[in-house]
N, C-alpha and C. Protein backbone atom coordinates (compact mmCIF):
# COMPACT_ATOMS: atom_id res chain seq x y z
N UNK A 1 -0.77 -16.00 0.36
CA UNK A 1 -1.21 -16.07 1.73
C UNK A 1 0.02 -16.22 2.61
N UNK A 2 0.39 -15.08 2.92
CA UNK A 2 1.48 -15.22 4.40
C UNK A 2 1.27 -15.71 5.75
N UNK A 3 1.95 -16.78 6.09
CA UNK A 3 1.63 -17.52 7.53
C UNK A 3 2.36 -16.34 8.45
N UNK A 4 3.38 -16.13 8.26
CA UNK A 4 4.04 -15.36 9.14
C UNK A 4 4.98 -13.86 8.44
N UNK A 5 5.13 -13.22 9.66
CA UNK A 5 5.21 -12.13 9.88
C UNK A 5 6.37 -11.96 8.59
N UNK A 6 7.70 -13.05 8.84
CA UNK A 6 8.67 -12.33 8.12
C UNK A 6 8.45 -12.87 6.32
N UNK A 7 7.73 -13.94 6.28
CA UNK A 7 7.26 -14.36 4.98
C UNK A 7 6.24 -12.84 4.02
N UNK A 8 5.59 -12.26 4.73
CA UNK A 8 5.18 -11.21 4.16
C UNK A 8 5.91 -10.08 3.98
N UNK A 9 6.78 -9.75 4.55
CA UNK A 9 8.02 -8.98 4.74
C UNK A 9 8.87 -8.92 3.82
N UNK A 10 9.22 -10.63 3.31
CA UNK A 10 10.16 -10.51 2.61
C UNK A 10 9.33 -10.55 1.04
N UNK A 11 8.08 -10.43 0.70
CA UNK A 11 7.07 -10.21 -0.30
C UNK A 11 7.54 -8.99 -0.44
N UNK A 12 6.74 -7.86 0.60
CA UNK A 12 6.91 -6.73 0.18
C UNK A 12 8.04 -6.12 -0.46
N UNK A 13 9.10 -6.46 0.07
CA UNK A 13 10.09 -6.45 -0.12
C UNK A 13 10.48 -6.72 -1.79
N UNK A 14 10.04 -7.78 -2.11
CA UNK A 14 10.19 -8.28 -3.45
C UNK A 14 9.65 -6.80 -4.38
N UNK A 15 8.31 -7.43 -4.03
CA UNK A 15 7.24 -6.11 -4.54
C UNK A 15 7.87 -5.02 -5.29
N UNK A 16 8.54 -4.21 -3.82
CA UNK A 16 9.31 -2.84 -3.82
C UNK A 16 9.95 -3.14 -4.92
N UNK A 17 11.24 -3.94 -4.87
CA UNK A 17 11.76 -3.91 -5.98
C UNK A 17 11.75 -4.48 -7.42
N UNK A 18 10.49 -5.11 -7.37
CA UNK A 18 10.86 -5.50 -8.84
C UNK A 18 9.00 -4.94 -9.26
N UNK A 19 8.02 -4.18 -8.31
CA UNK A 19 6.78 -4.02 -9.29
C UNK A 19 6.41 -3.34 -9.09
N UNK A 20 6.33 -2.67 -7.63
CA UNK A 20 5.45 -1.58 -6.88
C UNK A 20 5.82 -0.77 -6.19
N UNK A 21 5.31 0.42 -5.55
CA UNK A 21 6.13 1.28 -4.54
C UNK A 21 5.03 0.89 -3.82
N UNK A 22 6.01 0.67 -2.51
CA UNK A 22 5.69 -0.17 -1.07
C UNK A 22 5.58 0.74 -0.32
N UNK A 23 4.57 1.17 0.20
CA UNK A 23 4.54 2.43 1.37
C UNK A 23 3.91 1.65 2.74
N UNK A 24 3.92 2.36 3.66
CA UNK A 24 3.71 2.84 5.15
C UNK A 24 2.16 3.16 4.86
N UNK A 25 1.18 2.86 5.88
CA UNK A 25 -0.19 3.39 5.47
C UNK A 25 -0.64 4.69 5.48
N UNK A 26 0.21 4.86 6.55
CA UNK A 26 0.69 6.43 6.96
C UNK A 26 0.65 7.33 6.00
N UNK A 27 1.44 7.18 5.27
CA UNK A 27 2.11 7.56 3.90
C UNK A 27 1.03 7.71 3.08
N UNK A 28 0.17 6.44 2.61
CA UNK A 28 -0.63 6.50 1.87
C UNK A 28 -1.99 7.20 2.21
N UNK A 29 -2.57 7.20 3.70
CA UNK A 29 -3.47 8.22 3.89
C UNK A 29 -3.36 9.94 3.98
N UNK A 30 -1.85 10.13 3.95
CA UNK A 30 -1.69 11.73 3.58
C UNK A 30 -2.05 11.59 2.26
N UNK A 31 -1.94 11.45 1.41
CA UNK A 31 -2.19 11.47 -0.40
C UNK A 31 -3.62 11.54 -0.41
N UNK A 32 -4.44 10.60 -0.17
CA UNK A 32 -5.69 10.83 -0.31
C UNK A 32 -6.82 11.26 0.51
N UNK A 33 -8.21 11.70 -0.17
CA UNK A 33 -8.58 13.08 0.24
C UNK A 33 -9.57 12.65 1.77
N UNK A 34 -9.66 13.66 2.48
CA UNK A 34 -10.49 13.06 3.18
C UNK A 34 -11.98 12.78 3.55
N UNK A 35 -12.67 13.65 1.98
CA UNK A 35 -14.03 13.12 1.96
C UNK A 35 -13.76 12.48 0.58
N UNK A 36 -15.04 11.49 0.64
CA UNK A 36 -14.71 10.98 -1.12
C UNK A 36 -15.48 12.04 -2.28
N UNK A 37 -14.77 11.72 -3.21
CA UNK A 37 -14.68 12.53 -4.64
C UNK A 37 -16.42 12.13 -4.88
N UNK A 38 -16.82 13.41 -5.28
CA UNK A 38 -18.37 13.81 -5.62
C UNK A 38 -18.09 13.74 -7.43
N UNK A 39 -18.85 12.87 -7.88
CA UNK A 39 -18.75 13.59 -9.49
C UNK A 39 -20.41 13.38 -10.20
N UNK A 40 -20.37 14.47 -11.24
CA UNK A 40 -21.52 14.58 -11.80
C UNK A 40 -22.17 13.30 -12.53
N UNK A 41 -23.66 12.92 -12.22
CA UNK A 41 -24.03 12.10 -12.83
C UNK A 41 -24.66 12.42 -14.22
């Protein structure tokens, strides 16, 4: 739970480098589709 702005900042940050790729939301809504995935029942 981040109180402040730069406490979450410096998370992500962590994140990036030691577990996850840290994106922009931006970023992440070009990748996915823009209706959701239909699959056979």
């Amino acid at each position: 739970f981040d109180r402040s702005s730069l406490s979450h900042k410096v998370n992500l940050f962590d994140l990036h480098h030691k577990y996850a790729d840290v994106m922009h939301l931006d970023e992440v809504k070009k990748h996915l589709p823009l209706e959701p995935v239909r699959r056979a029942v």
